[in-house]
Protein backbone atom coordinates (compact mmCIF):
# COMPACT_ATOMS: atom_id res chain seq x y z
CA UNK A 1 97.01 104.08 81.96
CA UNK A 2 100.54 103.56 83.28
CA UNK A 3 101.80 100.37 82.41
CA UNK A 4 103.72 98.39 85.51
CA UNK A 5 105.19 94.66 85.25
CA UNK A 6 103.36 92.87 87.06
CA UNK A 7 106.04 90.78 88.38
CA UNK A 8 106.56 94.31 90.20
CA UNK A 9 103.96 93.70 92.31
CA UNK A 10 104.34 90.83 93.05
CA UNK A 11 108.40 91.14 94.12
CA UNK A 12 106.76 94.11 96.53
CA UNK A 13 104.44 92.05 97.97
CA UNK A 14 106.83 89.31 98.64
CA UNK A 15 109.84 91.80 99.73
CA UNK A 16 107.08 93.54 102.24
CA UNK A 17 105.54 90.51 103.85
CA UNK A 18 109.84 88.80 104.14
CA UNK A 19 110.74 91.81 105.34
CA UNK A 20 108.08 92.48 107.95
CA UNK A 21 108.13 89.44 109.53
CA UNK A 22 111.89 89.02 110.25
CA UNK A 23 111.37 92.60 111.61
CA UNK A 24 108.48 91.54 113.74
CA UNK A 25 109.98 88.49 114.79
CA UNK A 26 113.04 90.48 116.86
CA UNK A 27 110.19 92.88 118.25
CA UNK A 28 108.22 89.87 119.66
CA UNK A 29 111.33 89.07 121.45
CA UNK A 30 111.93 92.55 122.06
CA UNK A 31 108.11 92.82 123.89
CA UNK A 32 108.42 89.64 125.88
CA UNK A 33 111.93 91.70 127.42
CA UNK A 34 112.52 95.11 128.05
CA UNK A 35 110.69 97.46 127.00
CA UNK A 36 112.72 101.05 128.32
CA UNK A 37 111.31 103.99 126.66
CA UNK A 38 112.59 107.79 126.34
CA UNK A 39 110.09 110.43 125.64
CA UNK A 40 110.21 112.39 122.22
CA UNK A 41 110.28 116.12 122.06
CA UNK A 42 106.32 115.71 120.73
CA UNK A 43 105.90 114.02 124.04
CA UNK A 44 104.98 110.85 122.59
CA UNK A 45 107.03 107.47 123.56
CA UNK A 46 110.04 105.87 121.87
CA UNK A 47 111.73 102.89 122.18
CA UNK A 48 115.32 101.17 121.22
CA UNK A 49 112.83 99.34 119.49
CA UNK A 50 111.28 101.56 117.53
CA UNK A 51 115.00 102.62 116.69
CA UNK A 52 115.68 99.39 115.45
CA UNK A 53 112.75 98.40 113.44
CA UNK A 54 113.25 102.22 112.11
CA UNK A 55 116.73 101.62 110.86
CA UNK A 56 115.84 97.52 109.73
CA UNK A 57 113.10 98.30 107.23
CA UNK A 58 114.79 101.68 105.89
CA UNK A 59 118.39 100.04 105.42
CA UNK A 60 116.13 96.81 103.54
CA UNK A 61 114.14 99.10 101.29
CA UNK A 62 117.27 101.18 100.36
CA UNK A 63 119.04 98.04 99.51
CA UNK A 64 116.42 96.62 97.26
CA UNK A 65 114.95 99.58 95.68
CA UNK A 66 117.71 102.22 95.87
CA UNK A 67 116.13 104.56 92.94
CA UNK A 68 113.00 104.86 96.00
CA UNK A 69 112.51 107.21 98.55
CA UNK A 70 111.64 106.54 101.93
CA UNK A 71 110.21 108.66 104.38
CA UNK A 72 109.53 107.50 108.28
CA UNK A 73 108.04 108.19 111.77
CA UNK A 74 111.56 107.85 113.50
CA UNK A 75 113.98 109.35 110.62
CA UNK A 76 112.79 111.82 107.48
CA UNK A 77 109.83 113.56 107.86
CA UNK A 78 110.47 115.45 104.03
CA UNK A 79 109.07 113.81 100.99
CA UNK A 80 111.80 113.44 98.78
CA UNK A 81 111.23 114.14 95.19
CA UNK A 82 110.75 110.72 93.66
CA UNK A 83 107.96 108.59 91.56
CA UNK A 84 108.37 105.92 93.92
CA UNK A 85 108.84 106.65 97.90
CA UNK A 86 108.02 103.93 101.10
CA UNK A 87 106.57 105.51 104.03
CA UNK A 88 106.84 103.81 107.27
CA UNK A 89 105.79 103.26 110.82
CA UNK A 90 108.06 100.82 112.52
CA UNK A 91 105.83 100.37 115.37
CA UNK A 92 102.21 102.01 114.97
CA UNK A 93 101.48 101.36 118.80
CA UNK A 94 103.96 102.39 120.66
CA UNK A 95 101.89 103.05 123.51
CA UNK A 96 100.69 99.63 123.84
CA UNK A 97 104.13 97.84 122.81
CA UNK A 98 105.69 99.70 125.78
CA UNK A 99 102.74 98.81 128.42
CA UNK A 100 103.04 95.38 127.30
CA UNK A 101 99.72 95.78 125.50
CA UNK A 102 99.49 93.06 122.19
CA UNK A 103 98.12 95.19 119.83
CA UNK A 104 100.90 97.04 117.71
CA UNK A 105 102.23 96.21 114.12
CA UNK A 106 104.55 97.17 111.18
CA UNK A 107 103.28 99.63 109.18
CA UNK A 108 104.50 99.76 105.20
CA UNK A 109 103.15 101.94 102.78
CA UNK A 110 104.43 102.73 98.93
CA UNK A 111 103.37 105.41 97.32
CA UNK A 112 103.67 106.87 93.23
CA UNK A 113 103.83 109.95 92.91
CA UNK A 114 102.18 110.98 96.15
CA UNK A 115 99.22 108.54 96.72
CA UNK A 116 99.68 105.20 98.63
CA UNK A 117 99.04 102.27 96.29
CA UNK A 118 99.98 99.43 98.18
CA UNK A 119 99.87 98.66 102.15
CA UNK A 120 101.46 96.45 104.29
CA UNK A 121 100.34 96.08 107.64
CA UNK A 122 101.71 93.31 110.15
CA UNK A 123 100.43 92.77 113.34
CA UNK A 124 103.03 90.34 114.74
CA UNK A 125 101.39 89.42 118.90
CA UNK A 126 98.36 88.62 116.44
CA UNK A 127 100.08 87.15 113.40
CA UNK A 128 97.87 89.34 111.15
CA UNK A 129 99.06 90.28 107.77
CA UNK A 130 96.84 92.77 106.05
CA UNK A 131 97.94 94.03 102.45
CA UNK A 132 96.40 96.29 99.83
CA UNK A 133 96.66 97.22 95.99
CA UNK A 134 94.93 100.92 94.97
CA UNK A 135 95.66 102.69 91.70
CA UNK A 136 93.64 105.35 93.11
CA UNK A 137 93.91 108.65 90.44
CA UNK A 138 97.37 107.67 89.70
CA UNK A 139 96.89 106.30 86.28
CA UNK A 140 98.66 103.12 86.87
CA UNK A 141 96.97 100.03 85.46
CA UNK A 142 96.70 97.77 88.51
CA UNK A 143 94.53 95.55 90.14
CA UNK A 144 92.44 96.65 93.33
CA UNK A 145 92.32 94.00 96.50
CA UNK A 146 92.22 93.77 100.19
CA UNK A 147 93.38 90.75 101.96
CA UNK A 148 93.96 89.82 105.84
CA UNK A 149 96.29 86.58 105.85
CA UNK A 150 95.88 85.97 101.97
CA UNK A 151 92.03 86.64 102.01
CA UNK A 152 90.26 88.82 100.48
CA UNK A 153 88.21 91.06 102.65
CA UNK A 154 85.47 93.79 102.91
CA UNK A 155 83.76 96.28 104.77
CA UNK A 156 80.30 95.39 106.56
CA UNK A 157 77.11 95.77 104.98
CA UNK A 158 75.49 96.22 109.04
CA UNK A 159 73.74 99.31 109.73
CA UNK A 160 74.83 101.16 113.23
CA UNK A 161 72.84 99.79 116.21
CA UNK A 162 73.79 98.71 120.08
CA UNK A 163 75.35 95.34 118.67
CA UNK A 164 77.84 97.07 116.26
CA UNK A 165 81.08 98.85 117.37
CA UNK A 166 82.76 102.27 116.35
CA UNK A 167 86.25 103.08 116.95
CA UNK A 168 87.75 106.12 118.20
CA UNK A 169 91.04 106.94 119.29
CA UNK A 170 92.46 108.04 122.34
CA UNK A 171 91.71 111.98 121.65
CA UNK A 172 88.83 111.28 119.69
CA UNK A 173 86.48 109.48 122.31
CA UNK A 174 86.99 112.46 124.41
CA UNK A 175 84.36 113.54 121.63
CA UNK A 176 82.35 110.44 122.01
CA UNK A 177 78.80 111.42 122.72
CA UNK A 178 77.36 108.97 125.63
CA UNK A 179 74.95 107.67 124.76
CA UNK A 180 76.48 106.14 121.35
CA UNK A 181 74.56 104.71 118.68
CA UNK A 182 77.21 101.55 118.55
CA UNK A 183 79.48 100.10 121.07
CA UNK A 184 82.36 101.85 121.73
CA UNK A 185 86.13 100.77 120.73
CA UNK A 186 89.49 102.78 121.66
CA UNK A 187 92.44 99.88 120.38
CA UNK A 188 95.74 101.82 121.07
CA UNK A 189 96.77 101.69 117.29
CA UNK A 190 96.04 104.11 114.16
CA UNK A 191 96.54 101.74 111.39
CA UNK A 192 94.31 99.48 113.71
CA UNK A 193 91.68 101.33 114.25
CA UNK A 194 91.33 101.47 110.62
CA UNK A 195 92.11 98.76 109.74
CA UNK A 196 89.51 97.07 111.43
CA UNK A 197 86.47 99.04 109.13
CA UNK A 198 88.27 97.34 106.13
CA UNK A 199 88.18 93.97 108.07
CA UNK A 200 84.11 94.63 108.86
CA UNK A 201 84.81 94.43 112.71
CA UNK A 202 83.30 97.92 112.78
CA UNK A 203 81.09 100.28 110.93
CA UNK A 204 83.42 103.41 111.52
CA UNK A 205 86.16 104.36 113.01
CA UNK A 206 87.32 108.48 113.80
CA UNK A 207 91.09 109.25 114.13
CA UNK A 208 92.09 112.68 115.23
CA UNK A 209 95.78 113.67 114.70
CA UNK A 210 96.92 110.57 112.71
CA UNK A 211 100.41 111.25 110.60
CA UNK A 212 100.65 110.36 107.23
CA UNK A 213 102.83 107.12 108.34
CA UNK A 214 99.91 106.33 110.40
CA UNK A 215 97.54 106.38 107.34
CA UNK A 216 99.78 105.61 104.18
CA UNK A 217 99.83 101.73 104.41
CA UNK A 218 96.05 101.50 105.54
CA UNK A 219 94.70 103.81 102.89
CA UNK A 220 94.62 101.72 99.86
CA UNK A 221 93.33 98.73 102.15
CA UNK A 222 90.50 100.74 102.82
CA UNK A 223 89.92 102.15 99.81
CA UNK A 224 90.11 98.82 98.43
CA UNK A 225 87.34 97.27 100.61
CA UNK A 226 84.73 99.41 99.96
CA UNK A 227 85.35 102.49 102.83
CA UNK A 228 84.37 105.63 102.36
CA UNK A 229 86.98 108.06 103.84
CA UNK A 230 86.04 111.53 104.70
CA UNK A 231 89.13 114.19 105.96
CA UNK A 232 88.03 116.55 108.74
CA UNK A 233 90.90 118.71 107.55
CA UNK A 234 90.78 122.00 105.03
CA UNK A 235 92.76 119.84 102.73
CA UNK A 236 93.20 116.17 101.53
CA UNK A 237 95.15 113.57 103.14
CA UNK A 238 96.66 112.97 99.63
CA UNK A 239 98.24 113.10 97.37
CA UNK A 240 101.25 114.28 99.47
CA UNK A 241 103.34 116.91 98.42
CA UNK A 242 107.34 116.54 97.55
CA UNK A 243 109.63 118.84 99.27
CA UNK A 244 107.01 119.28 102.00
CA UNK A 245 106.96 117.91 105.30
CA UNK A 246 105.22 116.05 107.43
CA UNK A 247 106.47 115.85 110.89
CA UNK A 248 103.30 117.88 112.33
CA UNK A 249 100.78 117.44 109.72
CA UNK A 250 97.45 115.85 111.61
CA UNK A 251 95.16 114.19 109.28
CA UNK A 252 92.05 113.96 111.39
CA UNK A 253 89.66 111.66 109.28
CA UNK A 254 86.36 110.01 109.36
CA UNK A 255 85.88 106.23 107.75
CA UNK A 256 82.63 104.61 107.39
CA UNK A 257 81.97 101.13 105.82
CA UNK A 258 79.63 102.76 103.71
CA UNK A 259 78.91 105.95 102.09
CA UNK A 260 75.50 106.95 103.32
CA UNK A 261 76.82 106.62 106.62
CA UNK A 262 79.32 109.33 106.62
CA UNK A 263 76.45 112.34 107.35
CA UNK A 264 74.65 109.52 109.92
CA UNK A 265 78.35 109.23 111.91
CA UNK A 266 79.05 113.40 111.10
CA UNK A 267 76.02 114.14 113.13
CA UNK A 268 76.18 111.42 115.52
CA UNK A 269 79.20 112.73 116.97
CA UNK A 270 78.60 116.23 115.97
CA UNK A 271 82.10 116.98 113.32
């Protein structure tokens, strides 16, 4: 076991929840004005929003934890070769943000030595605040939890059926065999279509090209509440790589609330 302070922990958790909601503050203002947008070379929208959150949360973590390394959606896509690096989304939801759609949110992972062991995910139109400890295989002695607005929470014990909802993205329910054994749910947002098997809102969820911002924060959430995770790629989602980048690496996953029902949802939808 790797010995942390704990008081570590707890000055990340209180840095990461400070710093995301002065950020998400200024982008409530920002969605309630204009919302111009540009068009990245991926094809996929951006906005002087974006841009700002971007450089807000990268110039904070660099200023508290200097010795860190940071990668982001909107600025390095390279892992840099360091214990400690922050991965994050500024606005996981662009999409919606720039439609005017209130479902988007500040995505903050931190990761040692490759895996993500603590999540931050704030959903600012909904005042949600979702965070998440996970030593994972790392070796470091620390505590696993789960918690939406400083509760603890857990994936769903339900089993599918018509009154139960699945989430899929937006290329993903292209997939969607009709019928579906559960209701149907496309939300607009990565992390929050993940995020909402941790909460128990549904008993899956399949994302098909998620990056590894979209994914970092959520992951020890999940892993904390009791989801099974299951990567429809030829290799794992982590632990990532330093040196490498990321800037087109898909992680196309499948999470279930519950183990047994990864080879019920595999053949379901037929991956």
């Amino acid at each position: 076991m790797t010995a942390i302070d704990r008081t570590f922990w707890t000055d990340v958790l209180t840095f990461t929840a400070d710093l995301a909601q002065h950020t998400g503050q200024q982008l409530l203002k920002d969605f309630a004005g204009d919302r111009a947008t540009t068009e990245k070379d991926d094809g996929t929208l951006l906005t002087q929003s974006d841009t700002w959150a971007d450089a807000t949360l990268r110039q904070a973590i660099a200023d508290r934890f200097p010795d860190h390394g940071l990668l982001s959606e909107e600025g390095n896509h390279d892992l840099p070769d360091r214990d400690w690096c922050w991965i994050i989304d500024p606005i996981d939801g662009t999409t919606n943000f720039s439609h005017g759609i209130p479902v988007w949110g500040i995505s903050i992972g931190l990761l040692y030595r490759g895996w993500p062991v603590f999540g931050y995910l704030y959903y600012p139109p909904t005042q949600e605040a979702c965070y998440g400890f996970w030593p994972g295989e790392t070796g470091l002695d620390l505590e696993p939890g789960a918690f939406r607005n400083g509760r603890p929470i857990r994936t769903t014990s339900a089993d599918p059926g018509p009154n139960q909802t699945f989430s899929f993205c937006t290329r993903s329910i292209e997939r969607a065999p009709r019928p579906f054994c559960c209701k149907i749910r496309a939300i607009g947002s990565a992390s929050y279509n993940l995020l909402t098997v941790a909460t128990g809102s549904m008993v899956g969820a399949y994302e098909l090209t998620p990056k590894a911002w979209d994914i970092a924060a959520v992951w020890p959430i999940l892993q904390a509440a009791g989801a099974t995770w299951i990567s429809l790629e030829a290799y794992p989602p982590f632990p990532l790589t330093p040196g490498d980048s990321y800037g087109k690496r898909s992680n196309a996953c499948l999470v279930v609330a519950r183990a047994d029902l990864g080879d019920f949802f595999r053949r379901a939808i037929g991956i």
